[in-house]
PDB file of N, CA and C in Angstrom:
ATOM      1  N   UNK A   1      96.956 -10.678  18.810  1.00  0.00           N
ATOM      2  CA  UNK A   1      96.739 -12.042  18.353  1.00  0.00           C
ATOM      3  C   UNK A   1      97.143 -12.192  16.895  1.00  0.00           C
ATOM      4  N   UNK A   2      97.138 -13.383  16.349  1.00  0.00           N
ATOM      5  CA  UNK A   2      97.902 -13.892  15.175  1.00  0.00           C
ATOM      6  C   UNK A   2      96.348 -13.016  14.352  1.00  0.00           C
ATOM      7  N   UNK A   3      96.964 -13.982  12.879  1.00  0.00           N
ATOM      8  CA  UNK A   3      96.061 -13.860  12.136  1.00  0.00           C
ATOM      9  C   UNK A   3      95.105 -15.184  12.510  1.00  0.00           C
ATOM     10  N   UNK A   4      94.139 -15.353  11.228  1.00  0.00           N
ATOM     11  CA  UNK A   4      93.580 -16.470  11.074  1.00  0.00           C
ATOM     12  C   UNK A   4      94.245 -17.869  11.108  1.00  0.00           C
ATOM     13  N   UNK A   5      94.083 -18.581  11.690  1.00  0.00           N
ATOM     14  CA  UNK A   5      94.621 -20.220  11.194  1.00  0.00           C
ATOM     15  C   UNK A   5      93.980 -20.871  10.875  1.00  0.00           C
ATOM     16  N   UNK A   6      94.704 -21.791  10.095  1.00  0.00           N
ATOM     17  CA  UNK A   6      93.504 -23.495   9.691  1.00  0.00           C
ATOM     18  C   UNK A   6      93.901 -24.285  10.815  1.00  0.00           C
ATOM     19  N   UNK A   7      92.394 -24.358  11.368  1.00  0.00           N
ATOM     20  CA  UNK A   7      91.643 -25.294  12.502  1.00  0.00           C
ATOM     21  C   UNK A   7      92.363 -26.639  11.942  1.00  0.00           C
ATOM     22  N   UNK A   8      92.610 -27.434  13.628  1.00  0.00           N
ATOM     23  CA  UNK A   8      92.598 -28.768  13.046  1.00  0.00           C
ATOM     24  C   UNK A   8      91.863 -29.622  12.054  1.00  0.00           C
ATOM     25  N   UNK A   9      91.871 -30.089  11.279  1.00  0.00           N
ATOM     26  CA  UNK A   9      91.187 -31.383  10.494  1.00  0.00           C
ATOM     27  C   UNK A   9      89.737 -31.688  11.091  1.00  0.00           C
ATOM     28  N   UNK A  10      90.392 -32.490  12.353  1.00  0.00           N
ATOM     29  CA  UNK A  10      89.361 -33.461  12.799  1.00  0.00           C
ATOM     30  C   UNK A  10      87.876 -32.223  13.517  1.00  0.00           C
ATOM     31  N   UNK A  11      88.537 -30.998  14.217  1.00  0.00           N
ATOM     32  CA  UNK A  11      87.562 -29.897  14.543  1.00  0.00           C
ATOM     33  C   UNK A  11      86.982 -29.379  13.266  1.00  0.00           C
ATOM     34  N   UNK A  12      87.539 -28.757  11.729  1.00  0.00           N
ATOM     35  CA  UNK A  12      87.168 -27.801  10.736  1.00  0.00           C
ATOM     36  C   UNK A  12      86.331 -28.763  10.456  1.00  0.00           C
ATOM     37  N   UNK A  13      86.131 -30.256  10.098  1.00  0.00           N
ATOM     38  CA  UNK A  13      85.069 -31.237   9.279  1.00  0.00           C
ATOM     39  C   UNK A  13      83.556 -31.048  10.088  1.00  0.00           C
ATOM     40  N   UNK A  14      84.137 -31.189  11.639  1.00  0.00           N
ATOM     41  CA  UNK A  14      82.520 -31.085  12.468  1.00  0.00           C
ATOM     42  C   UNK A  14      82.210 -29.326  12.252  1.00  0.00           C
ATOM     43  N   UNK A  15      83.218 -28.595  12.552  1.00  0.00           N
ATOM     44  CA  UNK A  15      82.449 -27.061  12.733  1.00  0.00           C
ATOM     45  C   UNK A  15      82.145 -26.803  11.902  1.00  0.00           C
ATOM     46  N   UNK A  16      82.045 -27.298  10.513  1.00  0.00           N
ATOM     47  CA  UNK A  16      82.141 -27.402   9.008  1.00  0.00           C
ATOM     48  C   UNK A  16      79.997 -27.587   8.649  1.00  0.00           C
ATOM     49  N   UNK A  17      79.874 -28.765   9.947  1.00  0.00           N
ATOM     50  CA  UNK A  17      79.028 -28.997   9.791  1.00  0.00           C
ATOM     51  C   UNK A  17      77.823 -28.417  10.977  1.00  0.00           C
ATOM     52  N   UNK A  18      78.224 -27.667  11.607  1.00  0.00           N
ATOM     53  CA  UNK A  18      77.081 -27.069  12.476  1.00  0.00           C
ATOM     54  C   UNK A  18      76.272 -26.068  11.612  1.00  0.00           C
ATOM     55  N   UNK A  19      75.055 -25.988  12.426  1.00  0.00           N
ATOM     56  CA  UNK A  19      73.857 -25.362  11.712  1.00  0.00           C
ATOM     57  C   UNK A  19      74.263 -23.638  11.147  1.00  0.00           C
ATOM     58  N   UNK A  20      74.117 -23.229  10.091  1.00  0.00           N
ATOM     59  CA  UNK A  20      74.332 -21.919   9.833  1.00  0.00           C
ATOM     60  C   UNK A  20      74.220 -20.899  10.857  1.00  0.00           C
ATOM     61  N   UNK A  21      73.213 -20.425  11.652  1.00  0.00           N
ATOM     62  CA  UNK A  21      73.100 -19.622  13.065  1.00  0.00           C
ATOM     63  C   UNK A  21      73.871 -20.067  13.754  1.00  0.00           C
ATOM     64  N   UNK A  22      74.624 -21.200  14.188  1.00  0.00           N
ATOM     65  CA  UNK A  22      75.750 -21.117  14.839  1.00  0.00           C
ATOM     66  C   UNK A  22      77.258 -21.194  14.431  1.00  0.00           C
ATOM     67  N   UNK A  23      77.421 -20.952  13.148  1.00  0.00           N
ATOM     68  CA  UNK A  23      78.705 -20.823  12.660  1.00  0.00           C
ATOM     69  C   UNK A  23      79.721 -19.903  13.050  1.00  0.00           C
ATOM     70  N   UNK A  24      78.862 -18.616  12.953  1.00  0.00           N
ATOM     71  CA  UNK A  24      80.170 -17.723  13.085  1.00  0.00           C
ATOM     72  C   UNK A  24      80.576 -17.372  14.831  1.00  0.00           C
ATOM     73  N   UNK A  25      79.647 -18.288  15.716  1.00  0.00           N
ATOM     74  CA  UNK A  25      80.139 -18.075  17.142  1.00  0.00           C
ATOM     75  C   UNK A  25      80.739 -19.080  17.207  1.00  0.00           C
ATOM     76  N   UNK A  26      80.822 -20.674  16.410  1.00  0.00           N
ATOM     77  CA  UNK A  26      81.516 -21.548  16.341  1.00  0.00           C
ATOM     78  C   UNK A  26      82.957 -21.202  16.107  1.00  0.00           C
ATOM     79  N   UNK A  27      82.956 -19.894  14.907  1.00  0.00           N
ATOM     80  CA  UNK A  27      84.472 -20.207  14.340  1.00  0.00           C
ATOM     81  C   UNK A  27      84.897 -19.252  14.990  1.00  0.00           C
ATOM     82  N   UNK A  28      84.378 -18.282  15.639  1.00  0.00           N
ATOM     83  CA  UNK A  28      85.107 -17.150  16.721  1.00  0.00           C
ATOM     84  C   UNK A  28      85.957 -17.673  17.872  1.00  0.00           C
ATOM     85  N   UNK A  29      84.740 -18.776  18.433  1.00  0.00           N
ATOM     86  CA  UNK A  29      85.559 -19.314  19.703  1.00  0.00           C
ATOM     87  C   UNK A  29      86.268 -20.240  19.353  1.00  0.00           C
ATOM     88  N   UNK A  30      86.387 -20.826  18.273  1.00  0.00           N
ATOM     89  CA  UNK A  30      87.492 -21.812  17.772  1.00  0.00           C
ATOM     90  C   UNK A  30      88.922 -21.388  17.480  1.00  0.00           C
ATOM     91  N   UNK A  31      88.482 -20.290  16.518  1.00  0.00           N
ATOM     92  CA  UNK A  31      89.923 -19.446  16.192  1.00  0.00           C
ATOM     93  C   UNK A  31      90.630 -18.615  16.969  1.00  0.00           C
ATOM     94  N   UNK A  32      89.764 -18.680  18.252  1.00  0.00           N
ATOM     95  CA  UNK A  32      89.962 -17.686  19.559  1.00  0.00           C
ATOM     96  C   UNK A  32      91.132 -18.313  20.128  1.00  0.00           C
ATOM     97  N   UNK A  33      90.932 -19.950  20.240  1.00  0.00           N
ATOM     98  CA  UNK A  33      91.516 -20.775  21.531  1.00  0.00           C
ATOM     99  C   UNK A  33      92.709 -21.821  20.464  1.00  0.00           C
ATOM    100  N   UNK A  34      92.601 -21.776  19.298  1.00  0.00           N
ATOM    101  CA  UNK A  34      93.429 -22.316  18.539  1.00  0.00           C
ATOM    102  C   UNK A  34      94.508 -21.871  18.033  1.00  0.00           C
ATOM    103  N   UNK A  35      94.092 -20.188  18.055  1.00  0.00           N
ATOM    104  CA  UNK A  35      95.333 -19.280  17.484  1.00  0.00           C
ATOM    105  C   UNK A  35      95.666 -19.047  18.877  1.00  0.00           C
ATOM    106  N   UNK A  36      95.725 -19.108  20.126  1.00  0.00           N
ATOM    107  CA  UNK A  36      96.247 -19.079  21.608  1.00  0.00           C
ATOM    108  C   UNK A  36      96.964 -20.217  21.713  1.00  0.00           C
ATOM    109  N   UNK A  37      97.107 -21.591  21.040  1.00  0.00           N
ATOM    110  CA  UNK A  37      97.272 -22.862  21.024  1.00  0.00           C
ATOM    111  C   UNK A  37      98.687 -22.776  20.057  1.00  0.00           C
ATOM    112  N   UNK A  38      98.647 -22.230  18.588  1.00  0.00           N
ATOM    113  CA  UNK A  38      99.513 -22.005  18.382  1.00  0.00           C
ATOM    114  C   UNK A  38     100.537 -20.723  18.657  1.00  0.00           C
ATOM    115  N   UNK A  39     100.165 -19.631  19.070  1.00  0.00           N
ATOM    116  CA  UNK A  39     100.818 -18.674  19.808  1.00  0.00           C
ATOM    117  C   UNK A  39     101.547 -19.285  21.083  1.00  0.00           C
ATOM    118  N   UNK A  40     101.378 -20.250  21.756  1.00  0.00           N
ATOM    119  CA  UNK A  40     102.211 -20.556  22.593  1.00  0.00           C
ATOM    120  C   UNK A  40     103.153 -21.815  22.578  1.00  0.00           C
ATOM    121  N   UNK A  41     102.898 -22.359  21.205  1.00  0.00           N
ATOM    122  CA  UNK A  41     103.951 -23.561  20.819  1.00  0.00           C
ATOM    123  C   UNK A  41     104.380 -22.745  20.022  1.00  0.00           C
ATOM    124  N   UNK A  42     104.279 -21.731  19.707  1.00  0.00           N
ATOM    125  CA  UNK A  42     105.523 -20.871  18.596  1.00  0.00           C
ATOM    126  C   UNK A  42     106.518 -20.239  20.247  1.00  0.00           C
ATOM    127  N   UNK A  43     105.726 -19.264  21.205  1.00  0.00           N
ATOM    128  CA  UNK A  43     106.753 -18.819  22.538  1.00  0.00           C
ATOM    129  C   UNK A  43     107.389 -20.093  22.759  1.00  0.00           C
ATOM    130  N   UNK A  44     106.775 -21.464  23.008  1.00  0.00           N
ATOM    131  CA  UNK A  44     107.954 -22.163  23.846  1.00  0.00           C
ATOM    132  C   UNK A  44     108.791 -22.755  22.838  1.00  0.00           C
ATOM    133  N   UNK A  45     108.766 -22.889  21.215  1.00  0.00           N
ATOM    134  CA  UNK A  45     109.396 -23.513  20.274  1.00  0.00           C
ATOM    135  C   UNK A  45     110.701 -22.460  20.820  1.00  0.00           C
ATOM    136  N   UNK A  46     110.565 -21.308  20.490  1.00  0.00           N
ATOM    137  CA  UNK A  46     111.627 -20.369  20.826  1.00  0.00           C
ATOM    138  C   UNK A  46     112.388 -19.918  22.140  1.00  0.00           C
ATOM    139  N   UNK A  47     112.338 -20.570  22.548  1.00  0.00           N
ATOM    140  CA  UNK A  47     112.919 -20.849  23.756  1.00  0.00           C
ATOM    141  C   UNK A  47     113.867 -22.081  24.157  1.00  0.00           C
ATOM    142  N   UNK A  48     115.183 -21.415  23.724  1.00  0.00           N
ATOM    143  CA  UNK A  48     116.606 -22.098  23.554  1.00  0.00           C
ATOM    144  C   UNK A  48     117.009 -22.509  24.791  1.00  0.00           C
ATOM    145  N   UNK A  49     117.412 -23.455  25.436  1.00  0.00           N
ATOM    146  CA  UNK A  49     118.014 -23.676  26.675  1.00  0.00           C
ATOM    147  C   UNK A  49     119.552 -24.338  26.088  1.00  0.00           C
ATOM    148  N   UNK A  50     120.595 -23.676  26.128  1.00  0.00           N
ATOM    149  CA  UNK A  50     121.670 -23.603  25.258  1.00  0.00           C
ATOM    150  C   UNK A  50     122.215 -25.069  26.418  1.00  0.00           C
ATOM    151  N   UNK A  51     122.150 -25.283  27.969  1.00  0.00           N
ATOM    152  CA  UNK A  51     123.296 -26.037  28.654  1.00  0.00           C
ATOM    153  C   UNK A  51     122.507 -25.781  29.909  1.00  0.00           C
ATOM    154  N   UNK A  52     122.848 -26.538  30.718  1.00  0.00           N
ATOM    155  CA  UNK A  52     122.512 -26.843  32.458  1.00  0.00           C
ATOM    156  C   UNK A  52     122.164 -25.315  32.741  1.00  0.00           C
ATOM    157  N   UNK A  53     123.380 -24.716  32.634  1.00  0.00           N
ATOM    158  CA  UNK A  53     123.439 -23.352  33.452  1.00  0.00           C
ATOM    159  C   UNK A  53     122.900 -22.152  32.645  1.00  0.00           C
ATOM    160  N   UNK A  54     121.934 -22.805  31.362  1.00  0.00           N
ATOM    161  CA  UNK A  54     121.072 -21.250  30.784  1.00  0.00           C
ATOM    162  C   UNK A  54     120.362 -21.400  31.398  1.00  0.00           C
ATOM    163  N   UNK A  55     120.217 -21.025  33.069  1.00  0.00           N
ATOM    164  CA  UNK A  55     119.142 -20.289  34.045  1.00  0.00           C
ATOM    165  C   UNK A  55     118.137 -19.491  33.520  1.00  0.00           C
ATOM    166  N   UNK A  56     118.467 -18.537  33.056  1.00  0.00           N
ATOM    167  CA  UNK A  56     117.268 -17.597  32.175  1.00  0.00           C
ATOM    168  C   UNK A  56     116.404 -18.362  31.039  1.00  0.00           C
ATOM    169  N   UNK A  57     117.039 -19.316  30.448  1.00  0.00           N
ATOM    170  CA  UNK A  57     116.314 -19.838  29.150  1.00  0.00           C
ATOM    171  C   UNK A  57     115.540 -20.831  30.399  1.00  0.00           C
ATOM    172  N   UNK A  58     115.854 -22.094  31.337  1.00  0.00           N
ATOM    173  CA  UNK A  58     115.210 -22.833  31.781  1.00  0.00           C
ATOM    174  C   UNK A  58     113.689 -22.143  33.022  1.00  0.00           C
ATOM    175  N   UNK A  59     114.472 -20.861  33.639  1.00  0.00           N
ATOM    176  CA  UNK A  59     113.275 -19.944  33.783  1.00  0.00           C
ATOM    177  C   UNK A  59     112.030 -19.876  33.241  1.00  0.00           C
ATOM    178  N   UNK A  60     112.465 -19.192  31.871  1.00  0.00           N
ATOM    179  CA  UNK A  60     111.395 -18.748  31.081  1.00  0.00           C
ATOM    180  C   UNK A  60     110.526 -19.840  30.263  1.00  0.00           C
ATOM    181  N   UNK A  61     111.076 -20.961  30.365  1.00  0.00           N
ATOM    182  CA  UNK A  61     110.514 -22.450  30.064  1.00  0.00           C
ATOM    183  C   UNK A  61     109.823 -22.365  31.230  1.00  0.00           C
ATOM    184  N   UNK A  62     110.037 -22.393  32.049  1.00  0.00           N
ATOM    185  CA  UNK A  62     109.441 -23.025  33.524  1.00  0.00           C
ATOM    186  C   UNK A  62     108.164 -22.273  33.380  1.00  0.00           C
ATOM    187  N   UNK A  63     108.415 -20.460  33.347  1.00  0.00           N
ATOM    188  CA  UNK A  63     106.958 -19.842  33.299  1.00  0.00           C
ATOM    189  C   UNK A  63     106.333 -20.294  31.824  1.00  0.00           C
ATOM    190  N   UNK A  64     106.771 -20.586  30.979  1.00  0.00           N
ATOM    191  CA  UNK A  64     105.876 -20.342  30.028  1.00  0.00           C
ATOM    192  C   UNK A  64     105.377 -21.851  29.963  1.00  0.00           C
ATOM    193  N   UNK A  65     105.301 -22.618  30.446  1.00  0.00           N
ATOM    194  CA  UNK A  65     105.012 -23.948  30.799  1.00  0.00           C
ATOM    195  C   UNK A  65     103.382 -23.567  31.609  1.00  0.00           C
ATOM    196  N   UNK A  66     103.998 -23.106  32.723  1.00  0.00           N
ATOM    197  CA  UNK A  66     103.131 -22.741  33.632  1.00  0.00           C
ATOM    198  C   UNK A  66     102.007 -21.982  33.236  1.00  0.00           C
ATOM    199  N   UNK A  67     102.203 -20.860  32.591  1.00  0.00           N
ATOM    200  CA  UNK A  67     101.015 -19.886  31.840  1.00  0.00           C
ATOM    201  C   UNK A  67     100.635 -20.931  30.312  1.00  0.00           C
ATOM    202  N   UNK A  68     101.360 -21.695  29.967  1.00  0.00           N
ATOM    203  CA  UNK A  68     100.309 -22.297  28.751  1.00  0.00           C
ATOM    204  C   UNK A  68      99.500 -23.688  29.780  1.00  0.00           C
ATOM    205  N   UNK A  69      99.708 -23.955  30.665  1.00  0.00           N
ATOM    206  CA  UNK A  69      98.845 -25.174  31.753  1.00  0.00           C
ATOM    207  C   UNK A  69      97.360 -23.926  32.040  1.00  0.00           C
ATOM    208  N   UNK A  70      97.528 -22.905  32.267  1.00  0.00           N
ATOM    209  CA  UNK A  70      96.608 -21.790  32.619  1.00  0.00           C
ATOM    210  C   UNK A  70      95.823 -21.501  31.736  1.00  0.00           C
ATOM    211  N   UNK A  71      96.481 -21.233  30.272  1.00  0.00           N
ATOM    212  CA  UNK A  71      95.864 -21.128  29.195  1.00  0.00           C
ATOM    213  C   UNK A  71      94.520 -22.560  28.662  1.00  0.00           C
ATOM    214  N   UNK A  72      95.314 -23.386  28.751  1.00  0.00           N
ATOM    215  CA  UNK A  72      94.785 -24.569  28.527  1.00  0.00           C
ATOM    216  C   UNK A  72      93.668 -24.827  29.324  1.00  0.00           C
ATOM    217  N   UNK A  73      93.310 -24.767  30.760  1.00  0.00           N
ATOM    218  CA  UNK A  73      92.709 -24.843  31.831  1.00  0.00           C
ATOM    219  C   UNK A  73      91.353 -23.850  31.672  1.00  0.00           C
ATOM    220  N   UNK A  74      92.298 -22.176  31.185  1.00  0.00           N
ATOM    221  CA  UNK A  74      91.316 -21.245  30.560  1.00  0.00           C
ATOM    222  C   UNK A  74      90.273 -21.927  29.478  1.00  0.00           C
ATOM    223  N   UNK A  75      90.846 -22.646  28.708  1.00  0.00           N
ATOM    224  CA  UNK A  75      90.314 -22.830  27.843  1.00  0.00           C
ATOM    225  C   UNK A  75      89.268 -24.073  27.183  1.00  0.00           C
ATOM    226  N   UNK A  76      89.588 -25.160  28.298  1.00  0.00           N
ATOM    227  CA  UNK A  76      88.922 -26.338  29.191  1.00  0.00           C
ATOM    228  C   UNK A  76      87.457 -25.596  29.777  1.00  0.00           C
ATOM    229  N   UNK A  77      87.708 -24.652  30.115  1.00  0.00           N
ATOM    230  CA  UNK A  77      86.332 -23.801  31.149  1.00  0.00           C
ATOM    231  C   UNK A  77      85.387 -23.143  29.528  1.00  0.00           C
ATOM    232  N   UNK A  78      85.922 -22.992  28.650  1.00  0.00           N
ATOM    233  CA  UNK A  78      85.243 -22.226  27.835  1.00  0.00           C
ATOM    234  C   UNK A  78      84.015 -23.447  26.865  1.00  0.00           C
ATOM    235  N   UNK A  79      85.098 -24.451  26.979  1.00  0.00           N
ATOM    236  CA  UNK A  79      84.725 -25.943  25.904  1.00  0.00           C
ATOM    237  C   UNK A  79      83.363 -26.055  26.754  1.00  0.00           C
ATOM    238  N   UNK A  80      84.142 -26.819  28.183  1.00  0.00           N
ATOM    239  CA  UNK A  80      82.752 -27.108  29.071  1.00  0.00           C
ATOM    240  C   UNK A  80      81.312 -26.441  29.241  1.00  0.00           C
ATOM    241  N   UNK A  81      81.855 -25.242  28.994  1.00  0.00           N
ATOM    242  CA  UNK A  81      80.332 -24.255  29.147  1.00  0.00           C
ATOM    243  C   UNK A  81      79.337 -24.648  28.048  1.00  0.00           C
ATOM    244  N   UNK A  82      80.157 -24.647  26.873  1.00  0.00           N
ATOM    245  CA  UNK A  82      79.877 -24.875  25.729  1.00  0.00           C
ATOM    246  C   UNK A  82      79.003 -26.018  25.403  1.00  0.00           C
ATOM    247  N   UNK A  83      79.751 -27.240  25.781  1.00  0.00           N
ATOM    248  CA  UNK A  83      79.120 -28.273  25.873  1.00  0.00           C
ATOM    249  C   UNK A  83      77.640 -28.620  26.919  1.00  0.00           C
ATOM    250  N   UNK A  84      77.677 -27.654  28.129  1.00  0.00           N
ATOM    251  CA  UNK A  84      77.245 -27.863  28.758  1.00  0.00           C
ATOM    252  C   UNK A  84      75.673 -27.261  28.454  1.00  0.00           C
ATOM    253  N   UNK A  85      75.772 -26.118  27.701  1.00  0.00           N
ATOM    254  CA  UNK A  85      74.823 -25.179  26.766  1.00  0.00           C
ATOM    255  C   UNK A  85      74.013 -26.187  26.017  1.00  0.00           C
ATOM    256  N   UNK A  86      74.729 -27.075  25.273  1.00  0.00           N
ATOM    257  CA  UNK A  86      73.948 -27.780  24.533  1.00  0.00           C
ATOM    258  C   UNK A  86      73.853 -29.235  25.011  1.00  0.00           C
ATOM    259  N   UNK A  87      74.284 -29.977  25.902  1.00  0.00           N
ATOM    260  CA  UNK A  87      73.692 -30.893  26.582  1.00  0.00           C
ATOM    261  C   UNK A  87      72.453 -30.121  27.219  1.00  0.00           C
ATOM    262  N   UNK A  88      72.345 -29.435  27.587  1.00  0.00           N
ATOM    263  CA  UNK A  88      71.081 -28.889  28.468  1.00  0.00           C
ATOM    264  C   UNK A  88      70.013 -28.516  27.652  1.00  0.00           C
ATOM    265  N   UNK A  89      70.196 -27.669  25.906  1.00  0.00           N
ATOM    266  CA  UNK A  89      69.004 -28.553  24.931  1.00  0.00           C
ATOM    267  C   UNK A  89      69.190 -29.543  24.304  1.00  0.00           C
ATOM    268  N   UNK A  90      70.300 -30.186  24.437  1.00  0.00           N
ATOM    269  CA  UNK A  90      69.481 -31.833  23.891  1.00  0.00           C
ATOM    270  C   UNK A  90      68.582 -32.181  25.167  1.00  0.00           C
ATOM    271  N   UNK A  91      68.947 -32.213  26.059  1.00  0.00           N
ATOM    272  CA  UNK A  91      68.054 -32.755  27.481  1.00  0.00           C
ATOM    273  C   UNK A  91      66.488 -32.180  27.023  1.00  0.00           C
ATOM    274  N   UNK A  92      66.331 -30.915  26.779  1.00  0.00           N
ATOM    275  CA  UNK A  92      65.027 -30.249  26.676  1.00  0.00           C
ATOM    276  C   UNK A  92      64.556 -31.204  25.172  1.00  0.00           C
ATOM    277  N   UNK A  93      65.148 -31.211  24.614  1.00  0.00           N
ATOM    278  CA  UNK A  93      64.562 -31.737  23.523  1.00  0.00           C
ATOM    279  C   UNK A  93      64.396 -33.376  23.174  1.00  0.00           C
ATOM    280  N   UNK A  94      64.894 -34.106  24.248  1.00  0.00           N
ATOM    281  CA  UNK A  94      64.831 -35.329  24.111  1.00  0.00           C
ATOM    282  C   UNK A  94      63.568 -35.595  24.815  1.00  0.00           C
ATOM    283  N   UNK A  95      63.577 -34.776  26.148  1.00  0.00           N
ATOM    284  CA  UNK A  95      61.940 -34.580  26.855  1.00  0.00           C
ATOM    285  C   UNK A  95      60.701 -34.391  26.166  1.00  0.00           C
ATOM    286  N   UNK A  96      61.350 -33.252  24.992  1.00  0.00           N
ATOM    287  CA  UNK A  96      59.848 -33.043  24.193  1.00  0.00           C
ATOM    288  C   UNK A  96      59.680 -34.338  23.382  1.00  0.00           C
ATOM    289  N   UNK A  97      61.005 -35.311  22.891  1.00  0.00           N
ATOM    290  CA  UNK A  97      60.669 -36.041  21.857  1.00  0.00           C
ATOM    291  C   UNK A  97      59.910 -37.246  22.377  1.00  0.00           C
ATOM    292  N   UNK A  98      60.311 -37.902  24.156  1.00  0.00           N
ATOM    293  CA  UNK A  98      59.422 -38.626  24.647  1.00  0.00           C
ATOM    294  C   UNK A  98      58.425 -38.063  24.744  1.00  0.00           C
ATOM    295  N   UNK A  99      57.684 -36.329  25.034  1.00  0.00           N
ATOM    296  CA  UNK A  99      56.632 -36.310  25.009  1.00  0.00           C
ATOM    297  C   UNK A  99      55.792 -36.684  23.801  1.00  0.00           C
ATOM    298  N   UNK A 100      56.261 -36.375  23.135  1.00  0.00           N
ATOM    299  CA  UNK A 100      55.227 -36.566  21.427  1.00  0.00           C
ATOM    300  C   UNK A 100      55.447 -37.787  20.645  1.00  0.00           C
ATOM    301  N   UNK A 101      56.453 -38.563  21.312  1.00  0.00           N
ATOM    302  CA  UNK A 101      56.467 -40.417  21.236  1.00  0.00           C
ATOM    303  C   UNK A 101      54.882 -40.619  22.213  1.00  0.00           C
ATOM    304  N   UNK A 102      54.957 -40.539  23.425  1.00  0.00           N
ATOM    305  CA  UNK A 102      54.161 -41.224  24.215  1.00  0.00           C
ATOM    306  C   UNK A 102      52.546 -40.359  24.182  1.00  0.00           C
ATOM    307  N   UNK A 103      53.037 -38.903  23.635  1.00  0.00           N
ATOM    308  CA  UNK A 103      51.192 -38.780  23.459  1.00  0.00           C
ATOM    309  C   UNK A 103      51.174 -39.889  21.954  1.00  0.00           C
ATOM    310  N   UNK A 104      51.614 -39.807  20.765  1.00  0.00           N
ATOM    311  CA  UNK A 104      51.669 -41.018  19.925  1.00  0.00           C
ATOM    312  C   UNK A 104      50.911 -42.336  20.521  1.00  0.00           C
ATOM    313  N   UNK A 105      51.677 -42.465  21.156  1.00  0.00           N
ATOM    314  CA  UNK A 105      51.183 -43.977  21.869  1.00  0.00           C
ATOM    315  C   UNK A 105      50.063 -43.919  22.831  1.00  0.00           C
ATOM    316  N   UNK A 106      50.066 -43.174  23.379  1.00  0.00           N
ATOM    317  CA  UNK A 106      48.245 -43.091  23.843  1.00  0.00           C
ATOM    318  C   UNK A 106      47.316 -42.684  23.032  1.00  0.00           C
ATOM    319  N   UNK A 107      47.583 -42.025  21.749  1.00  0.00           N
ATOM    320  CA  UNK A 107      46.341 -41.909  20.658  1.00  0.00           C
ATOM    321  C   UNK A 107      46.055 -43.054  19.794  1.00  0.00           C
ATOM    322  N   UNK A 108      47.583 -43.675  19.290  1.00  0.00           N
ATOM    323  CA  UNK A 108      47.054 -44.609  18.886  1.00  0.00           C
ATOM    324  C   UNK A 108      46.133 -45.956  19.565  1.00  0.00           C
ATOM    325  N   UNK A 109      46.521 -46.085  20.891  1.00  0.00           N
ATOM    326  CA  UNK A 109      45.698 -47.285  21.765  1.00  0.00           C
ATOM    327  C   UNK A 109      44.220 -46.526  21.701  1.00  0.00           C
ATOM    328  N   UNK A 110      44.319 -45.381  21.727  1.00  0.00           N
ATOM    329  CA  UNK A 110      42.394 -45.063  21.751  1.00  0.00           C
ATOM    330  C   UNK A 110      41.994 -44.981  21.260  1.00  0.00           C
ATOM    331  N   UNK A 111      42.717 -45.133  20.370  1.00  0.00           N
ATOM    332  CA  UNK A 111      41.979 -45.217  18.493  1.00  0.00           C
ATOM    333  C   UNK A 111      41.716 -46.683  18.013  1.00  0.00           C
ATOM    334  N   UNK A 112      42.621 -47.268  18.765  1.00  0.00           N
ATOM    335  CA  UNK A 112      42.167 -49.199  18.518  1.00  0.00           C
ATOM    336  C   UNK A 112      41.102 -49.103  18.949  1.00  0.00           C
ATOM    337  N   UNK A 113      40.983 -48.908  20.056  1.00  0.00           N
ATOM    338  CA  UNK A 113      40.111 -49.219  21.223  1.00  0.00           C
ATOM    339  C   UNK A 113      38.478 -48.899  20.706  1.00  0.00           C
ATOM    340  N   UNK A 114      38.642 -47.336  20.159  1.00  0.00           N
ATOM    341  CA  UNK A 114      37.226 -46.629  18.872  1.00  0.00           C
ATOM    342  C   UNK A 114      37.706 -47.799  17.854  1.00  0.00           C
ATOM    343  N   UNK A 115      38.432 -48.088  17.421  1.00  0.00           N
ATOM    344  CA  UNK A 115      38.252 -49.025  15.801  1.00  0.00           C
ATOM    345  C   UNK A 115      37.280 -50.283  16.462  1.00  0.00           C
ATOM    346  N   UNK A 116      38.077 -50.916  17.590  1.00  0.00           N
ATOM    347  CA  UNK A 116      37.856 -51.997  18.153  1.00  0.00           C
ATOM    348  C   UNK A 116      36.154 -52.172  18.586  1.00  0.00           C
ATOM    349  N   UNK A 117      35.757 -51.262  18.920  1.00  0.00           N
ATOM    350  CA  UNK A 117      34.071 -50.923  19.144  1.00  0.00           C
ATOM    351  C   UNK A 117      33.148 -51.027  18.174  1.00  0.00           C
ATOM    352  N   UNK A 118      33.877 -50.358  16.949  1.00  0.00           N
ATOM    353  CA  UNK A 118      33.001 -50.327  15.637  1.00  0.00           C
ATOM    354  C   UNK A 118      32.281 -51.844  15.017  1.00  0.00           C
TER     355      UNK A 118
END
């Protein structure tokens, strides 16, 4: 694999901003699937198809077309998990936040209710 690259813009500003404990698995799997991203627009940049009949050059376009759709697909499966990791605690944590909204709201009504008696 390459060296390091600079992450897109619009990705380095958000991963920029995730919580410290998840940084360095942030920028692993980022630099994982980004330096794979440019590793294969550098293979197909280089890949000359001189005329109709460079068979071998339109070949090796054809596969390397095909294995960066694979790559990409690979790498679609990695995002999703990802996302899917943390939709599943926001879910947990939006549960806890209605819980401790709505015990809120039943302490405060029973507390009118004791004020309301006094």
């Amino acid at each position: 694999m390459s060296t390091q690259i600079t992450l897109p813009t619009e990705v380095n500003e958000l991963a920029g901003k995730v919580s410290a404990n998840k940084q360095a698995e942030v920028q692993t799997i980022l630099q994982q699937i980004f330096t794979g991203t440019d590793d294969w627009e550098k293979q197909v940049d280089a890949i000359e198809v001189k005329d109709i009949n460079d068979k071998m050059s339109i070949q090796l376009a054809e596969v390397a077309r095909k294995n960066s759709k694979q790559a990409r697909l690979n790498a679609e499966k990695i995002f999703d998990a990802k996302r899917e990791e943390v939709q599943s605690l926001k879910a947990e944590f939006d549960l806890e936040d209605k819980l401790w909204l709505k015990a809120k709201q039943v302490m405060q009504i029973k507390f009118k209710a004791i004020e309301e008696k006094s």
